[in-house]
PDB file of N, CA and C in Angstrom:
ATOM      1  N   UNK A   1      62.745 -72.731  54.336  1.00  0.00           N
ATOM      2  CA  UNK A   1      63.826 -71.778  54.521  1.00  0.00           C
ATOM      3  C   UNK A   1      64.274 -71.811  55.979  1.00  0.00           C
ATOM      4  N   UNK A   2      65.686 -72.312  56.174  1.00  0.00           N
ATOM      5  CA  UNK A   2      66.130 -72.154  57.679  1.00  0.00           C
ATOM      6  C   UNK A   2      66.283 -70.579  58.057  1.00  0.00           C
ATOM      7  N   UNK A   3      66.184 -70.119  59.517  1.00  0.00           N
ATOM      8  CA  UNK A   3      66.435 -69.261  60.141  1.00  0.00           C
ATOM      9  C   UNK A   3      67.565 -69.002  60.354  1.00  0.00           C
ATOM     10  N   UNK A   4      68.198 -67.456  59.695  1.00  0.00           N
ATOM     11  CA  UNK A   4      69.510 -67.177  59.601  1.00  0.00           C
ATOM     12  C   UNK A   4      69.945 -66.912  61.552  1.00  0.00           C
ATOM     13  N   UNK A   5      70.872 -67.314  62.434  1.00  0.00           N
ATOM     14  CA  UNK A   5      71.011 -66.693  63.520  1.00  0.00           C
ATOM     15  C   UNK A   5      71.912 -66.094  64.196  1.00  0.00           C
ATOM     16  N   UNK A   6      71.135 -65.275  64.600  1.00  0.00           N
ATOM     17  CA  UNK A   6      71.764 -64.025  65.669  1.00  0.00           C
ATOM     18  C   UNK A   6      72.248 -64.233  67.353  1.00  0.00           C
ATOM     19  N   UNK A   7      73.359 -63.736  67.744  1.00  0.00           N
ATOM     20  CA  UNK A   7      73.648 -63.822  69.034  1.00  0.00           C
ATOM     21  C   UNK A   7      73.787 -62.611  69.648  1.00  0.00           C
ATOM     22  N   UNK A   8      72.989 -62.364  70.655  1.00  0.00           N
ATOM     23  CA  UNK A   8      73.241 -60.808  71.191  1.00  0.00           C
ATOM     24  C   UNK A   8      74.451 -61.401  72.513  1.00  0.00           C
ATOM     25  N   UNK A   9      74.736 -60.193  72.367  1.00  0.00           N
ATOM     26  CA  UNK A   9      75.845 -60.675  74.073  1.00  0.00           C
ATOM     27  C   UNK A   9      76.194 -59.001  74.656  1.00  0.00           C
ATOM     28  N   UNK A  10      75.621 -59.382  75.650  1.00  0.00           N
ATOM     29  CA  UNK A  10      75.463 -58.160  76.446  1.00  0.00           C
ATOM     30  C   UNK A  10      75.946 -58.451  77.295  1.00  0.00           C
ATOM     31  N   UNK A  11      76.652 -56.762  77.976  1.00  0.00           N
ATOM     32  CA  UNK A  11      77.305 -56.623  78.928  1.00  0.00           C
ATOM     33  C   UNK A  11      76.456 -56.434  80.483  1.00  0.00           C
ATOM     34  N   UNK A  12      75.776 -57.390  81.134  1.00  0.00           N
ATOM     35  CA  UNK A  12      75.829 -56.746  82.602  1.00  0.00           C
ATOM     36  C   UNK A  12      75.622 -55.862  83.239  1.00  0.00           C
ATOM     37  N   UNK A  13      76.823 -55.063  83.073  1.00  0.00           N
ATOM     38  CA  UNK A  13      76.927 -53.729  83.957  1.00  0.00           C
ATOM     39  C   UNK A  13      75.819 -52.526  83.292  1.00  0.00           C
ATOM     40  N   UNK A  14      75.862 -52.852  81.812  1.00  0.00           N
ATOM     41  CA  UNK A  14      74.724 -51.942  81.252  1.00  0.00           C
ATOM     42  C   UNK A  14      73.269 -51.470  81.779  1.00  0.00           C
ATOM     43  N   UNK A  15      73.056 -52.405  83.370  1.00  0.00           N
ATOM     44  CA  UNK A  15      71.587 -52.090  84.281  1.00  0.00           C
ATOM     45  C   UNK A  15      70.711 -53.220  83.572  1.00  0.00           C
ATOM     46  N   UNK A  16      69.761 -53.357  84.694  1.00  0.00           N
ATOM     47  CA  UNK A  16      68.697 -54.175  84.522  1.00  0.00           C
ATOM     48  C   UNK A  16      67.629 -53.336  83.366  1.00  0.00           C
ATOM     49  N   UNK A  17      67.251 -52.089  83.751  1.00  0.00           N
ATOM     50  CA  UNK A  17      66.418 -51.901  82.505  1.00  0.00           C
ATOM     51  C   UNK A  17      66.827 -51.249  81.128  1.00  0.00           C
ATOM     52  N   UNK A  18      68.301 -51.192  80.806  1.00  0.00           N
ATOM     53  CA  UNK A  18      68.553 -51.330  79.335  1.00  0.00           C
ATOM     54  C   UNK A  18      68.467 -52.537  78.973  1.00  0.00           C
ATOM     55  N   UNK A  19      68.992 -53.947  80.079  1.00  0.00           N
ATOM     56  CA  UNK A  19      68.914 -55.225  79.682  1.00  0.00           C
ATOM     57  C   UNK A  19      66.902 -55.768  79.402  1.00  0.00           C
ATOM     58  N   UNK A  20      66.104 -54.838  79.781  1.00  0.00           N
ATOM     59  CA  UNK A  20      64.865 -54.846  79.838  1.00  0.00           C
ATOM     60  C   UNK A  20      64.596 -54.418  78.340  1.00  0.00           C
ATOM     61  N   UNK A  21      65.262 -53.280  77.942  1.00  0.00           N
ATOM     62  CA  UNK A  21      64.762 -52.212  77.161  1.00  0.00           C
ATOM     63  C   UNK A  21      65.120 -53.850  75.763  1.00  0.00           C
ATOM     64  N   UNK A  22      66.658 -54.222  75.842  1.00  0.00           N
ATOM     65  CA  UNK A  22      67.081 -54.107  75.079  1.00  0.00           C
ATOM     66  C   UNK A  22      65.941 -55.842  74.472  1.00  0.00           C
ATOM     67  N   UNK A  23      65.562 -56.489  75.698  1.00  0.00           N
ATOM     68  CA  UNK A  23      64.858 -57.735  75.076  1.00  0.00           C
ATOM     69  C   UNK A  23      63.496 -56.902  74.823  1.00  0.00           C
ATOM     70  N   UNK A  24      63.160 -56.136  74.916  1.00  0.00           N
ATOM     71  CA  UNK A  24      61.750 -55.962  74.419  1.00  0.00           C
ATOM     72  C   UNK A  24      62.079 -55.165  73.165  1.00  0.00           C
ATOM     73  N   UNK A  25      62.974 -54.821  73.106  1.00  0.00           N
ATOM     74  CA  UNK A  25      63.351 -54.705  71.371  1.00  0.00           C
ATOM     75  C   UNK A  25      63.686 -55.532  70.715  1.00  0.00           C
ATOM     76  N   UNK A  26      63.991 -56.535  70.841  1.00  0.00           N
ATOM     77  CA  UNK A  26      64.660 -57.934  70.200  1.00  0.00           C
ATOM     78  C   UNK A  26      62.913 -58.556  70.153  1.00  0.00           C
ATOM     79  N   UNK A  27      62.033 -58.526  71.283  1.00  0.00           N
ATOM     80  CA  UNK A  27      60.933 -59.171  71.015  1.00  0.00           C
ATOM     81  C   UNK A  27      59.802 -58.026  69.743  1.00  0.00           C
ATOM     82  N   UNK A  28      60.420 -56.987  69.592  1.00  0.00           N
ATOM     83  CA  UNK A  28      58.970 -56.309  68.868  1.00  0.00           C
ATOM     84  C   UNK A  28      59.731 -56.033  67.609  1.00  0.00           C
ATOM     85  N   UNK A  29      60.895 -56.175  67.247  1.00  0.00           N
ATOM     86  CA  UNK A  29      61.499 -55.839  65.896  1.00  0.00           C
ATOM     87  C   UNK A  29      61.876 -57.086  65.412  1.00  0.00           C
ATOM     88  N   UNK A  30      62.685 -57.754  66.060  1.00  0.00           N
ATOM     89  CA  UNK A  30      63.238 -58.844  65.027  1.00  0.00           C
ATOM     90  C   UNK A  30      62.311 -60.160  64.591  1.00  0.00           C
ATOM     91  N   UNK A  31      62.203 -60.417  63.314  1.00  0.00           N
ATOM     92  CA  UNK A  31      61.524 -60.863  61.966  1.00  0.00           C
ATOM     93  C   UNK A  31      61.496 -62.401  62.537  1.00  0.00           C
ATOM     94  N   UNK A  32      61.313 -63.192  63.336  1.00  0.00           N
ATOM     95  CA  UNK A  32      60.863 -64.397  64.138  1.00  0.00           C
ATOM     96  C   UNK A  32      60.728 -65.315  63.132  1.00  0.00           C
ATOM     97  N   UNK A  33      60.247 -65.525  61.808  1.00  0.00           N
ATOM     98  CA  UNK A  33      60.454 -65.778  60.427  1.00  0.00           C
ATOM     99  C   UNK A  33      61.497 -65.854  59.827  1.00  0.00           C
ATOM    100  N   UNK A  34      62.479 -65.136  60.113  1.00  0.00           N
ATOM    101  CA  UNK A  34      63.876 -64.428  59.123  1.00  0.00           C
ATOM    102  C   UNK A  34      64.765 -65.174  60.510  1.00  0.00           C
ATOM    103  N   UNK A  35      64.912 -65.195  61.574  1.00  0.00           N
ATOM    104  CA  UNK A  35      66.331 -64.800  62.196  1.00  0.00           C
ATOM    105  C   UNK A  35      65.713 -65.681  64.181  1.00  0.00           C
ATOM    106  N   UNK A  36      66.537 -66.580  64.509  1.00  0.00           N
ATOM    107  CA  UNK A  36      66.190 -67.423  65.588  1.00  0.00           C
ATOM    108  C   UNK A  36      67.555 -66.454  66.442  1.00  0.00           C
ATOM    109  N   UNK A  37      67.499 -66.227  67.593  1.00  0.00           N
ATOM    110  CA  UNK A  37      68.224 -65.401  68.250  1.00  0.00           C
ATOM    111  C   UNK A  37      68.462 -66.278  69.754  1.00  0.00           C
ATOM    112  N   UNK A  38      69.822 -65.649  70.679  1.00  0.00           N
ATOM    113  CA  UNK A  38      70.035 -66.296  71.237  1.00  0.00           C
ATOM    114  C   UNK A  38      70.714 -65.112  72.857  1.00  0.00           C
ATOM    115  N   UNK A  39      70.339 -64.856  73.883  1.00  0.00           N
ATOM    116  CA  UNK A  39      71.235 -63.798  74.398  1.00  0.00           C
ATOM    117  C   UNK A  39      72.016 -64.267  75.459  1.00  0.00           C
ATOM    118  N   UNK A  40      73.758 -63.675  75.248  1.00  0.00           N
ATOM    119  CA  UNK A  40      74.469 -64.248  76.077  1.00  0.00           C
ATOM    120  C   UNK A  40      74.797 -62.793  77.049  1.00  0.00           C
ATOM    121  N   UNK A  41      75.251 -62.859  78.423  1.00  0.00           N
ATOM    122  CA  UNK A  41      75.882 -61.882  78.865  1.00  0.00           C
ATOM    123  C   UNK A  41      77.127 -62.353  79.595  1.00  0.00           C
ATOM    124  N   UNK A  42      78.136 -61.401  79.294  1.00  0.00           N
ATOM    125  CA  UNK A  42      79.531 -61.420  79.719  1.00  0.00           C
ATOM    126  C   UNK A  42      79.783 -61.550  80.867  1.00  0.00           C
ATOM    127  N   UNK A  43      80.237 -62.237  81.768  1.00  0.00           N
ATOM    128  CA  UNK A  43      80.442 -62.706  83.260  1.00  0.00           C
ATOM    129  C   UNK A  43      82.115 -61.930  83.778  1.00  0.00           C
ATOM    130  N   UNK A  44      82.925 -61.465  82.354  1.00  0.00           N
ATOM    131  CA  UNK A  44      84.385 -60.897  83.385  1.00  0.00           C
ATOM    132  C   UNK A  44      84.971 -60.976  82.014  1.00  0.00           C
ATOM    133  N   UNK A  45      85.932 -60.206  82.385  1.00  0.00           N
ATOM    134  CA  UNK A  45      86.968 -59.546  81.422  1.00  0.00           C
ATOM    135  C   UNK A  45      87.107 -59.616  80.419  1.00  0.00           C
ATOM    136  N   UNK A  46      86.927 -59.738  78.822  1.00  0.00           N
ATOM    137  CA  UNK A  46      87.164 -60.038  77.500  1.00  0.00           C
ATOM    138  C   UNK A  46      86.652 -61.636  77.750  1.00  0.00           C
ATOM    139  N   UNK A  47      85.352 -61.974  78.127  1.00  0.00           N
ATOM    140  CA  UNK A  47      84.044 -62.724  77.840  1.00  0.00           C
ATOM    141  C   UNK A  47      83.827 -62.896  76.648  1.00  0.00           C
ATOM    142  N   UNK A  48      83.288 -61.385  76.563  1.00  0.00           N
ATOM    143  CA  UNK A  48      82.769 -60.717  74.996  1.00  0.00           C
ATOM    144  C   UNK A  48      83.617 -61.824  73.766  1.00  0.00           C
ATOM    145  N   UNK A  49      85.084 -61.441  73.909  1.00  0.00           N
ATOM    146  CA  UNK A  49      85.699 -62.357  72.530  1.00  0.00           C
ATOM    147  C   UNK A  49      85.301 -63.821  72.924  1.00  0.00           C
ATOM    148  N   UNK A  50      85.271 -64.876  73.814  1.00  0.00           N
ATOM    149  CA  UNK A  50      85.318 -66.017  73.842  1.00  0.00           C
ATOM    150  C   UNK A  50      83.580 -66.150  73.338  1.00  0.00           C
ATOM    151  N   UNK A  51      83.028 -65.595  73.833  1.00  0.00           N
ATOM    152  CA  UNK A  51      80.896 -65.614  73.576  1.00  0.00           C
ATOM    153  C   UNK A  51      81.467 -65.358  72.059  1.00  0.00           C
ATOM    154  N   UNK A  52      81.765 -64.738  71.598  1.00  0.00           N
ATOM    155  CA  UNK A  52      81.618 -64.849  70.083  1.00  0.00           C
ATOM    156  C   UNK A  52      81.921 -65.084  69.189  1.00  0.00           C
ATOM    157  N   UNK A  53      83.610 -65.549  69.506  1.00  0.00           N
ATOM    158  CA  UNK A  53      84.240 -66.993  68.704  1.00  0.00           C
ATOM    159  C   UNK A  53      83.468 -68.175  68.617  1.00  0.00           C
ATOM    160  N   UNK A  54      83.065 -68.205  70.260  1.00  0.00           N
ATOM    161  CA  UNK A  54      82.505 -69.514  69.910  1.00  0.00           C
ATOM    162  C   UNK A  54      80.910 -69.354  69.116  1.00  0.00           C
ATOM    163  N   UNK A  55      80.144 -68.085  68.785  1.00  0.00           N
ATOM    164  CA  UNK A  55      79.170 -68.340  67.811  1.00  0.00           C
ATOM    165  C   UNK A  55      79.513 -68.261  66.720  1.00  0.00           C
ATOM    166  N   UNK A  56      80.763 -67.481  66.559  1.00  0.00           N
ATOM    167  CA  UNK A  56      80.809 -67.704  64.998  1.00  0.00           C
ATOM    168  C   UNK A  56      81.364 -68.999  64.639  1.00  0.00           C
ATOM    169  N   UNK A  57      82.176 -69.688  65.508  1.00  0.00           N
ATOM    170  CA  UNK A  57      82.511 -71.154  64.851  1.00  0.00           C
ATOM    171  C   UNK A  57      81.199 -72.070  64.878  1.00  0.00           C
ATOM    172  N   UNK A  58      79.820 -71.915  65.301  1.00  0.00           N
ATOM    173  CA  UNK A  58      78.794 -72.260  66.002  1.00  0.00           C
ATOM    174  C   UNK A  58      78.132 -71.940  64.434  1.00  0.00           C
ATOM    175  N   UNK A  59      78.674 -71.175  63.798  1.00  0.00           N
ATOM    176  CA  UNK A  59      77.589 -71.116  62.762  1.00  0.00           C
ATOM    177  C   UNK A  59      76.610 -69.622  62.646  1.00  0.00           C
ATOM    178  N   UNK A  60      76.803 -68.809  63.285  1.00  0.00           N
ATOM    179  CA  UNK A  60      75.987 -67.973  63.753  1.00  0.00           C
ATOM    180  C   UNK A  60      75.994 -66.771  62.546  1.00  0.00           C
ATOM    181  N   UNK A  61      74.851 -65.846  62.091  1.00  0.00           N
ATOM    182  CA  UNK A  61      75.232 -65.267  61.117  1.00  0.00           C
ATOM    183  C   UNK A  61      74.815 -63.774  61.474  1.00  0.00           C
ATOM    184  N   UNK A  62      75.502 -63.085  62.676  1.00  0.00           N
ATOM    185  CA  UNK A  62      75.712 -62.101  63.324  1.00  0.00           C
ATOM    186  C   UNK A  62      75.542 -62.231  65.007  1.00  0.00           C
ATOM    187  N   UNK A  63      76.767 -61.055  65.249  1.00  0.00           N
ATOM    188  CA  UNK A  63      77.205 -61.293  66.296  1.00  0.00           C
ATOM    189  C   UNK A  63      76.359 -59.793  66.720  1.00  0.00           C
ATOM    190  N   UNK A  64      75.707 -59.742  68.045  1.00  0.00           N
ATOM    191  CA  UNK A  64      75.401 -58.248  68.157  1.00  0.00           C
ATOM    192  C   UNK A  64      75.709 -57.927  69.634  1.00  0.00           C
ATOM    193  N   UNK A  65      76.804 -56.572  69.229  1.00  0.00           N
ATOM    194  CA  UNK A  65      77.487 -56.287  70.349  1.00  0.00           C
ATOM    195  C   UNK A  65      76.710 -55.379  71.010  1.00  0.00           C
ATOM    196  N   UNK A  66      75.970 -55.980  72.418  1.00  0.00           N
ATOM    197  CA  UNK A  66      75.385 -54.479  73.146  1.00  0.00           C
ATOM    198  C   UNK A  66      75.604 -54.249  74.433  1.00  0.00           C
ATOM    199  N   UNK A  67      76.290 -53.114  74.415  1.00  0.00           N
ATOM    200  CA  UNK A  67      77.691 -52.195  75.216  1.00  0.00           C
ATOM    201  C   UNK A  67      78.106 -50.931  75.020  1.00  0.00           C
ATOM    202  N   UNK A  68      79.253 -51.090  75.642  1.00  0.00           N
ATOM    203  CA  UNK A  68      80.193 -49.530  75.568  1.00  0.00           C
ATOM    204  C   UNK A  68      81.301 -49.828  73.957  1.00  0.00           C
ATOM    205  N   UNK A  69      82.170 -49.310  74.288  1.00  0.00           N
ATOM    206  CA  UNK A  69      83.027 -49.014  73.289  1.00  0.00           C
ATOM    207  C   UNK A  69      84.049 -50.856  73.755  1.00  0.00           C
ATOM    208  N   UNK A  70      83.998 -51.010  74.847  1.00  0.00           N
ATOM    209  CA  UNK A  70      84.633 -52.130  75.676  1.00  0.00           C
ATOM    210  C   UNK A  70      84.175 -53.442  74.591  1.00  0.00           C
ATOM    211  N   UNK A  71      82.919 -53.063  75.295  1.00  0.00           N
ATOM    212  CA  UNK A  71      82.038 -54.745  75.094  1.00  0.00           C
ATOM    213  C   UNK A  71      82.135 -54.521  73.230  1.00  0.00           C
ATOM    214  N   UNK A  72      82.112 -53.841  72.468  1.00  0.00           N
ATOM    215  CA  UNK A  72      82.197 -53.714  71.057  1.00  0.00           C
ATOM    216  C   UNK A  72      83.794 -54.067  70.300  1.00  0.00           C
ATOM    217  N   UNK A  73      84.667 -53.659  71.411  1.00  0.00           N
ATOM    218  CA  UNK A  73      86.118 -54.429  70.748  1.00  0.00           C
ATOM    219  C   UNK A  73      86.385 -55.987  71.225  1.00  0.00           C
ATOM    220  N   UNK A  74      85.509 -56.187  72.564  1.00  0.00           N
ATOM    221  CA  UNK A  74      85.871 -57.774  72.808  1.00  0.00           C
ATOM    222  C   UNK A  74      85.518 -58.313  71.651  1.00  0.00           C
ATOM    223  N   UNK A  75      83.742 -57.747  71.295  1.00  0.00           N
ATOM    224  CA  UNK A  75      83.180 -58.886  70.726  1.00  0.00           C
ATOM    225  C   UNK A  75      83.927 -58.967  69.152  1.00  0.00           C
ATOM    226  N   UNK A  76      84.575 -57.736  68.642  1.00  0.00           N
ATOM    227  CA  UNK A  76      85.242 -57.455  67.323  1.00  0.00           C
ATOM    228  C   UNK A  76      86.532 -58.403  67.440  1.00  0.00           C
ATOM    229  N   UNK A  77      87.401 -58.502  68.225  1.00  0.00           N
ATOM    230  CA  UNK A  77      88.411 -59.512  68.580  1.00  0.00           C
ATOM    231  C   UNK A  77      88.033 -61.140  68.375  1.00  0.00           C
ATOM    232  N   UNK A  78      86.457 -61.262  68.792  1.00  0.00           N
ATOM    233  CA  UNK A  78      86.263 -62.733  68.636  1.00  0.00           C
ATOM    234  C   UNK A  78      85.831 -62.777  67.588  1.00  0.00           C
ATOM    235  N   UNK A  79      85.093 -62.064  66.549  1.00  0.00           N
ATOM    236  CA  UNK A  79      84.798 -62.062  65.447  1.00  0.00           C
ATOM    237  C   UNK A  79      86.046 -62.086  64.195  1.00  0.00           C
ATOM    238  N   UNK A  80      87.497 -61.647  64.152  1.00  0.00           N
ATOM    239  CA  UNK A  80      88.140 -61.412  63.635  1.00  0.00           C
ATOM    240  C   UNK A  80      88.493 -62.408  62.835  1.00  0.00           C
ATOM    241  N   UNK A  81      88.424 -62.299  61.248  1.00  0.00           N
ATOM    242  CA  UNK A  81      88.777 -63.770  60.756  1.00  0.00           C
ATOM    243  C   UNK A  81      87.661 -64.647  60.201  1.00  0.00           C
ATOM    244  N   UNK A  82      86.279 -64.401  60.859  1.00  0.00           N
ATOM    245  CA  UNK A  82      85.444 -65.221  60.710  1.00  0.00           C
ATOM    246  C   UNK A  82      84.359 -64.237  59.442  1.00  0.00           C
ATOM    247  N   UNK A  83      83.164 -64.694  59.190  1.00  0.00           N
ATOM    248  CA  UNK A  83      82.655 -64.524  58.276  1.00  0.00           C
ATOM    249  C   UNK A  83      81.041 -63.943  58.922  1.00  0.00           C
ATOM    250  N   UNK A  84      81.103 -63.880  60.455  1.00  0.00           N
ATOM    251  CA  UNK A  84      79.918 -63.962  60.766  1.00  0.00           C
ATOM    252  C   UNK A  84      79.992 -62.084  60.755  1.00  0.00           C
ATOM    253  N   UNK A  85      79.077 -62.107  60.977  1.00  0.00           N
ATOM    254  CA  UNK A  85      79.033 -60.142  61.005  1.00  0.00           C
ATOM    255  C   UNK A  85      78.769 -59.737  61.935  1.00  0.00           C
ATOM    256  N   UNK A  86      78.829 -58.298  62.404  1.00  0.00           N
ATOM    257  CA  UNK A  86      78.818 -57.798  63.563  1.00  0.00           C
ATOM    258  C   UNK A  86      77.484 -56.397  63.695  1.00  0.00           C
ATOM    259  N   UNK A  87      76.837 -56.446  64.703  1.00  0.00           N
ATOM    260  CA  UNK A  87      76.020 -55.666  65.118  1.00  0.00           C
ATOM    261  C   UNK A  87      76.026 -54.824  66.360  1.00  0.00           C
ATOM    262  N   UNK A  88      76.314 -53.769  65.660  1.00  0.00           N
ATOM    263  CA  UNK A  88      76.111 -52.923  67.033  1.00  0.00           C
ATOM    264  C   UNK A  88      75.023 -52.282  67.777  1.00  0.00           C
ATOM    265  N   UNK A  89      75.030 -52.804  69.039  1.00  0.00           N
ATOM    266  CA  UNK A  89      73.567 -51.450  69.967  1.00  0.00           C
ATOM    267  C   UNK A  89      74.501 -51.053  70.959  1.00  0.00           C
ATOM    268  N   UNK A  90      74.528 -50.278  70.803  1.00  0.00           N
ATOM    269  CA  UNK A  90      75.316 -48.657  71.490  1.00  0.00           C
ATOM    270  C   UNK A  90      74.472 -48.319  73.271  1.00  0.00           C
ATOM    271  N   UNK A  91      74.908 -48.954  74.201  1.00  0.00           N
ATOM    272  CA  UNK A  91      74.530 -48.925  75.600  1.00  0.00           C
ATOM    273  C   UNK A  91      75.298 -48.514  76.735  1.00  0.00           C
ATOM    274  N   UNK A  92      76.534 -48.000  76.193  1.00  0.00           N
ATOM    275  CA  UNK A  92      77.598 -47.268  76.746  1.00  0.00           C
ATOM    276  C   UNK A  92      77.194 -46.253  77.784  1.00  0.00           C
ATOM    277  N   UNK A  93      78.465 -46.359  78.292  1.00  0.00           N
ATOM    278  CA  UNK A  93      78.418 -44.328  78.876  1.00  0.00           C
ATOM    279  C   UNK A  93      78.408 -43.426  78.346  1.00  0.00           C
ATOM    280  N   UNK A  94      79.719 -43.598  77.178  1.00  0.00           N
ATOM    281  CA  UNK A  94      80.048 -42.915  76.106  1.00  0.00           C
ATOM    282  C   UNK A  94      79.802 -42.958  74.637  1.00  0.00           C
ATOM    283  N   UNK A  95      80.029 -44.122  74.498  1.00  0.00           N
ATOM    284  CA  UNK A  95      79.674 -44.940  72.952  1.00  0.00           C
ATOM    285  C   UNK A  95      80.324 -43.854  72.050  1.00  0.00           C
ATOM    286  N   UNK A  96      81.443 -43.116  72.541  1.00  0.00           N
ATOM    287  CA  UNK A  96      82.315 -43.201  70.877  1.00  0.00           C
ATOM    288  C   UNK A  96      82.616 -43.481  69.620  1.00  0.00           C
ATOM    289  N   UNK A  97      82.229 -44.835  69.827  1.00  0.00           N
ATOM    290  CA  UNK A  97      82.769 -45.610  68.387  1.00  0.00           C
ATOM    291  C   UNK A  97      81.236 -45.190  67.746  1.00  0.00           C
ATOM    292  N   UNK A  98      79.947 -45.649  68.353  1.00  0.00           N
ATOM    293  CA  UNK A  98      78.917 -45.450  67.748  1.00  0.00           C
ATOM    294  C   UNK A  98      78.375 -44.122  67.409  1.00  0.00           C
ATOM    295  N   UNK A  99      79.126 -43.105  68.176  1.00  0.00           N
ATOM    296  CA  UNK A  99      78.380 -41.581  67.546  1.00  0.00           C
ATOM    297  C   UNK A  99      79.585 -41.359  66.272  1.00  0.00           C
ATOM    298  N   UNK A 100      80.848 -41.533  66.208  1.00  0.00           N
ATOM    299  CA  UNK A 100      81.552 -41.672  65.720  1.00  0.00           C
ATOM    300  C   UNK A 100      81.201 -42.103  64.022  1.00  0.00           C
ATOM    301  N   UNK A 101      80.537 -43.199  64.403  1.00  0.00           N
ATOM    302  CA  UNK A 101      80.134 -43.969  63.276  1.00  0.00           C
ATOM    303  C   UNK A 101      78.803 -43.539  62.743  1.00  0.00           C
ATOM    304  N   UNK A 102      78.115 -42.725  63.818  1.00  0.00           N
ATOM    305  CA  UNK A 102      76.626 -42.582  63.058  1.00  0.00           C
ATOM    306  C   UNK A 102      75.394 -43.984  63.312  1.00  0.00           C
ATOM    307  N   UNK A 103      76.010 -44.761  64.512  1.00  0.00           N
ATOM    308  CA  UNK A 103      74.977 -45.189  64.782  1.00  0.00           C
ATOM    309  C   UNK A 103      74.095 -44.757  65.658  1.00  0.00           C
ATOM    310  N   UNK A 104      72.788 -44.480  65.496  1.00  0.00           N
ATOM    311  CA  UNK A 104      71.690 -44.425  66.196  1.00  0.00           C
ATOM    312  C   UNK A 104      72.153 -44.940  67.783  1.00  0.00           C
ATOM    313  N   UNK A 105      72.135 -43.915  68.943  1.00  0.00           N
ATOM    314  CA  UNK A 105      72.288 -43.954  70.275  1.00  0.00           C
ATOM    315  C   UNK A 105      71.168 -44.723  71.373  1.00  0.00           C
ATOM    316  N   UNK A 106      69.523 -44.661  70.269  1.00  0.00           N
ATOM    317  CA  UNK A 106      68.243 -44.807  70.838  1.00  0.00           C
ATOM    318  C   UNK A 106      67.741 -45.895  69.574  1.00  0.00           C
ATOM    319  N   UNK A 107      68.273 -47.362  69.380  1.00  0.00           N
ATOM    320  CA  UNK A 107      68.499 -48.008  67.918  1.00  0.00           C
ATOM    321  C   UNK A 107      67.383 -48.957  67.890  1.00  0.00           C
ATOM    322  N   UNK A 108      66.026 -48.779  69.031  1.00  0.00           N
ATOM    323  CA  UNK A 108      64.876 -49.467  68.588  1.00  0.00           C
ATOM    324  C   UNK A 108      63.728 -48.109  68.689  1.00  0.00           C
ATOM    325  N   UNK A 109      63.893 -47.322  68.412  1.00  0.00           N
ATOM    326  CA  UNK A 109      62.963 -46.087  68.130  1.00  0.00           C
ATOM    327  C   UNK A 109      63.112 -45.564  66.859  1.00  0.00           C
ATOM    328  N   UNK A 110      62.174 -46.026  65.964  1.00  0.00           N
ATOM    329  CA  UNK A 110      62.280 -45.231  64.658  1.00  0.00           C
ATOM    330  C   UNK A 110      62.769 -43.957  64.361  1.00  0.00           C
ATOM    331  N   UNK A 111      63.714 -43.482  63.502  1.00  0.00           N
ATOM    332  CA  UNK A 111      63.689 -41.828  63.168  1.00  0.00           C
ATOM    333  C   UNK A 111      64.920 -41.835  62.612  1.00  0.00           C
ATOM    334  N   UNK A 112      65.063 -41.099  61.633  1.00  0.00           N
ATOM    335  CA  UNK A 112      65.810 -40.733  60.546  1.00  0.00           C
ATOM    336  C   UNK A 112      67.343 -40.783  61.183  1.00  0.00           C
ATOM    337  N   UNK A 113      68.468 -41.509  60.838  1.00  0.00           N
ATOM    338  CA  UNK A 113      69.976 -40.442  60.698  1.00  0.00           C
ATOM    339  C   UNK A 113      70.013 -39.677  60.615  1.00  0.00           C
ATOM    340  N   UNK A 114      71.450 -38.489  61.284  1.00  0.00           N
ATOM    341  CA  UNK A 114      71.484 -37.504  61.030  1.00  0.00           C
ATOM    342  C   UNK A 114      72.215 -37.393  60.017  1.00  0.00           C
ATOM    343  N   UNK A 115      72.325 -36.522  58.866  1.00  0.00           N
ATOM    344  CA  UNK A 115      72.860 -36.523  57.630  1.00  0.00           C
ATOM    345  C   UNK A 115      74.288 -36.462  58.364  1.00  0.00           C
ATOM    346  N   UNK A 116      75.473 -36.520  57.389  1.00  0.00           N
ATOM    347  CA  UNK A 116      76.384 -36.262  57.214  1.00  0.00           C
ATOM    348  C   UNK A 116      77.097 -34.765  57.525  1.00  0.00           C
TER     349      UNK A 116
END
């Protein structure tokens, strides 16, 4: 069975220890068996879409956006069209789109959603 794969692409400005937080969650959750992973970070302005056009034409079978509300529409722009899917980790200031949506703010610490 090949390894389905993942591309994280992170923003930079998000600090050294969310960029800490966020690989030692990638090293203690994700299934090393299931899923070969790869992490890019954005160097300047709508990065985000070019890093993830080019994984999804690359073959890649999720894109995971971890950022603000910013770094989550680049990477949705390069994804557009394609078939690969999108993942969000919510590392914002604000993260709008993700409280919005009900994603988990703290998304490698176990604990329930809040209902509806």
């Amino acid at each position: 069975m090949s390894r389905k794969h993942i591309v994280f692409i992170i923003n930079p400005k998000s600090g050294v220890e969310r960029q800490k937080e966020i690989q030692e969650g990638i090293d203690s959750h994700l299934d090393k068996e299931k899923y070969s992973h790869e992490i890019q970070y954005t160097e300047f302005i709508k990065h985000g879409t070019k890093l993830a056009n080019d994984a999804a034409r690359a073959g890649a079978y999720a894109v995971a956006a971890v950022g603000g509300d910013g770094s989550v529409n680049d990477v949705v722009q390069g994804l557009l069209g394609t078939n690969t899917l999108l993942a969000i980790i919510p590392k914002g200031s604000g993260n709008g789109m993700a409280r919005t949506m009900r994603i988990p703010l703290r998304p490698f610490t176990l604990h329930p959603s809040p209902s509806p």
